[in-house]
Protein backbone atom coordinates (compact mmCIF):
# COMPACT_ATOMS: atom_id res chain seq x y z
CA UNK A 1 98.92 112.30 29.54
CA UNK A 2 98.44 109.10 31.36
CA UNK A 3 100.64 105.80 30.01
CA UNK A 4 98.22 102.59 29.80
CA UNK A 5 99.06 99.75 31.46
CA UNK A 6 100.06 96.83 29.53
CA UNK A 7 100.03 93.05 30.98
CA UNK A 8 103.60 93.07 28.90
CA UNK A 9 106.08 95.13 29.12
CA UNK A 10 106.95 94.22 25.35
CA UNK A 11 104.74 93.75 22.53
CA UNK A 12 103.94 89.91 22.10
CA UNK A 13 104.77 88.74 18.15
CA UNK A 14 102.86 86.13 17.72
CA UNK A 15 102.45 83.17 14.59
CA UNK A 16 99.13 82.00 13.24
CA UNK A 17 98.38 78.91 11.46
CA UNK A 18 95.02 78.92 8.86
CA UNK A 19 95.23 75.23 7.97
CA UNK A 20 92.91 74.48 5.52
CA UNK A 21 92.45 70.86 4.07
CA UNK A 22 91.41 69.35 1.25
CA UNK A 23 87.57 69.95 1.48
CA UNK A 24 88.58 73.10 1.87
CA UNK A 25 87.58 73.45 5.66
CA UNK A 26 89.98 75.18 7.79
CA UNK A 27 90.29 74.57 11.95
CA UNK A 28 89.63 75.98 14.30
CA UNK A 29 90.45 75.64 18.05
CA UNK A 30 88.14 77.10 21.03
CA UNK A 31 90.25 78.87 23.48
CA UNK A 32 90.65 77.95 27.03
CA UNK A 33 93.35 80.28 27.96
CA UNK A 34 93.62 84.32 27.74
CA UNK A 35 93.45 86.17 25.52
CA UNK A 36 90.44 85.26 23.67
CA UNK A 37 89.57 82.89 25.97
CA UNK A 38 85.96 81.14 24.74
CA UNK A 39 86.50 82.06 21.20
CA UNK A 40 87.29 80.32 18.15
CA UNK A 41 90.79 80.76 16.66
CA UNK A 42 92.99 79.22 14.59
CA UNK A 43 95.98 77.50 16.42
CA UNK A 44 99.13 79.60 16.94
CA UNK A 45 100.98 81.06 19.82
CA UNK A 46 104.19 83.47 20.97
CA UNK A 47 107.68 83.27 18.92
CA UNK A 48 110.25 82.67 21.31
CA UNK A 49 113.00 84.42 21.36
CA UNK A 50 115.56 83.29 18.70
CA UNK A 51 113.16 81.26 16.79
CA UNK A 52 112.71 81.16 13.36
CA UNK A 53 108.84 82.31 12.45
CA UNK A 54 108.12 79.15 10.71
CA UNK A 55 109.65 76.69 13.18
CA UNK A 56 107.50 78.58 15.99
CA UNK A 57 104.72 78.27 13.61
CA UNK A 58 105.15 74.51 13.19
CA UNK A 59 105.80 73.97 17.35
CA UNK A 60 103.00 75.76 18.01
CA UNK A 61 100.11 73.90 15.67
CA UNK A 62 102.28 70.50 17.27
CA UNK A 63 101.65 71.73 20.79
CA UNK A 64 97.76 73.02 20.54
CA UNK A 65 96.74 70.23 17.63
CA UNK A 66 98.77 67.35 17.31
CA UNK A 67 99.54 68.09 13.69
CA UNK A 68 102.46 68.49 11.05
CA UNK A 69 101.81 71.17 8.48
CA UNK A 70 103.39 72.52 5.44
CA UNK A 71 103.75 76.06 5.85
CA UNK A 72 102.67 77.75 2.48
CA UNK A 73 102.10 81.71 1.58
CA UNK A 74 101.86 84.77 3.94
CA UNK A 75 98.63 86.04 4.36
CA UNK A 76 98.64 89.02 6.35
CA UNK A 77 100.31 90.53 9.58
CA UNK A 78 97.27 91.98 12.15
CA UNK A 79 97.86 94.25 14.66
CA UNK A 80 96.16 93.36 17.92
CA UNK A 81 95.70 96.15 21.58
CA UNK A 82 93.28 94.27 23.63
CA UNK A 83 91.28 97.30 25.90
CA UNK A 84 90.59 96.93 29.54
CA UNK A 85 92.29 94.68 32.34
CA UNK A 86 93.30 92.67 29.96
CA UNK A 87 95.46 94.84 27.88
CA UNK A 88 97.82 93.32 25.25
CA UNK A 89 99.52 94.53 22.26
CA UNK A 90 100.19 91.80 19.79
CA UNK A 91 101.68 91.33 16.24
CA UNK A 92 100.38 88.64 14.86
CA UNK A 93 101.62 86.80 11.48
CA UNK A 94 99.08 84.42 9.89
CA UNK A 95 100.45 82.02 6.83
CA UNK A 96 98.09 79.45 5.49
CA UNK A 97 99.11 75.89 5.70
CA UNK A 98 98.41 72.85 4.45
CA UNK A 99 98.37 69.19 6.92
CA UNK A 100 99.76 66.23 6.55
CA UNK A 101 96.65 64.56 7.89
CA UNK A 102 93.52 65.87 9.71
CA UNK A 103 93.06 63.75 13.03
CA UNK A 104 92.66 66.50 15.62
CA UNK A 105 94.56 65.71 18.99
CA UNK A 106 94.26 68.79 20.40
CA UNK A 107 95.76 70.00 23.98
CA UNK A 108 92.75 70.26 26.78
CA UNK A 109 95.14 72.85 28.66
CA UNK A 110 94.63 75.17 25.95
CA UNK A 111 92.37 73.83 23.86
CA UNK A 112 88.40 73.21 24.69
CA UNK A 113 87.65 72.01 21.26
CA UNK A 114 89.23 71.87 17.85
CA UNK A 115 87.35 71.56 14.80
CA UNK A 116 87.08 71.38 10.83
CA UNK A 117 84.60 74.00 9.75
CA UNK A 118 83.30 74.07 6.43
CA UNK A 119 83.26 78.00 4.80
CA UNK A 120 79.88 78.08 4.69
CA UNK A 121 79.51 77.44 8.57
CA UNK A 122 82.49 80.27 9.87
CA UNK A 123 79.90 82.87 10.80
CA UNK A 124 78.55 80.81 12.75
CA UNK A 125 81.09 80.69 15.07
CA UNK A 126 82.47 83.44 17.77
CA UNK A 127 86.29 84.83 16.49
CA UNK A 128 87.74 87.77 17.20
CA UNK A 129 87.56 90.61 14.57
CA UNK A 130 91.02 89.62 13.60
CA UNK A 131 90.65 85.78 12.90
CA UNK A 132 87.21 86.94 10.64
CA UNK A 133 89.76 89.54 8.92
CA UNK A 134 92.32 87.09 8.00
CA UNK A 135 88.99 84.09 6.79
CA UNK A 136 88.16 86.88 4.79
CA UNK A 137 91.09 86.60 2.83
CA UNK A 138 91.36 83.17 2.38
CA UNK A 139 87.76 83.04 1.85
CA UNK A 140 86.81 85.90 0.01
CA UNK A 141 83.31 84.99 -1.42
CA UNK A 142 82.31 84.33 2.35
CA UNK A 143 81.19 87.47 4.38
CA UNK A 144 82.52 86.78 7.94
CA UNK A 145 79.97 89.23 9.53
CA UNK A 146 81.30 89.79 13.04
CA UNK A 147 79.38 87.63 15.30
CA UNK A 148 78.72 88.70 18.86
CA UNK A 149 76.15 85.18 20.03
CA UNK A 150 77.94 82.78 17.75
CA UNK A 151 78.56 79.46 18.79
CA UNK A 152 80.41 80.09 21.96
């Protein structure tokens, strides 16, 4: 049996920040970096090595955003293996948070655009089958239909 090929030689733990605010809109951030690069995410990124989840959590939303967040519950931990040439294997732990304010000043090297979205607009928008998994759950009454032409 052949072994695939993995662009890591580890699998990549990643931290996920679903900050919603108070008119209950949560952002999201248009990738311009692999993996998931043209899709809409929430901001996150890799733990490094010796840091604590939450502290990576809070760098992370800094670094892509520009924000400070309260880090509340646990939501979920997704399991990721991206197919083809570019083939990853990611943990990824989402925890909702809450900001300390909402002006955006997101990071152009990673970032294309970063956005409040209303619940009623998310399927509307082109995620990855994880990010509409984990809306689900914070949005339950919303169906987060997969959406293969959403805004791209």
């Amino acid at each position: 049996m052949k072994e695939k090929g993995f662009k890591a030689s580890h699998i990549v733990t990643s931290v996920v920040a679903v900050i919603v605010n108070g008119d209950d809109q949560v952002l999201l951030t248009k990738r311009n970096i692999p993996p998931f690069l043209g899709e809409w995410v929430m901001p996150g990124g890799k733990i490094d090595l010796g840091e604590p989840i939450q502290e990576a959590l809070k760098r992370e939303v800094r670094e892509e955003v520009g924000l400070e967040v309260e880090v509340g519950r646990l939501i979920d931990v997704f399991e990721h293996v991206t197919p083809g040439e570019d083939n990853y294997h990611f943990i990824i732990i989402y925890y909702q948070c809450t900001p300390f304010s909402c002006d955006i000043a997101h990071n152009h090297d990673e970032v294309a655009e970063a956005r409040w979205v209303g619940r009623d607009e998310l399927a509307q928008y082109k995620m990855p089958a994880g990010a509409q998994f984990i809306l689900g759950k914070i949005f339950p009454e919303q169906s987060i239909p997969p959406s293969p032409g959403g805004r791209g």
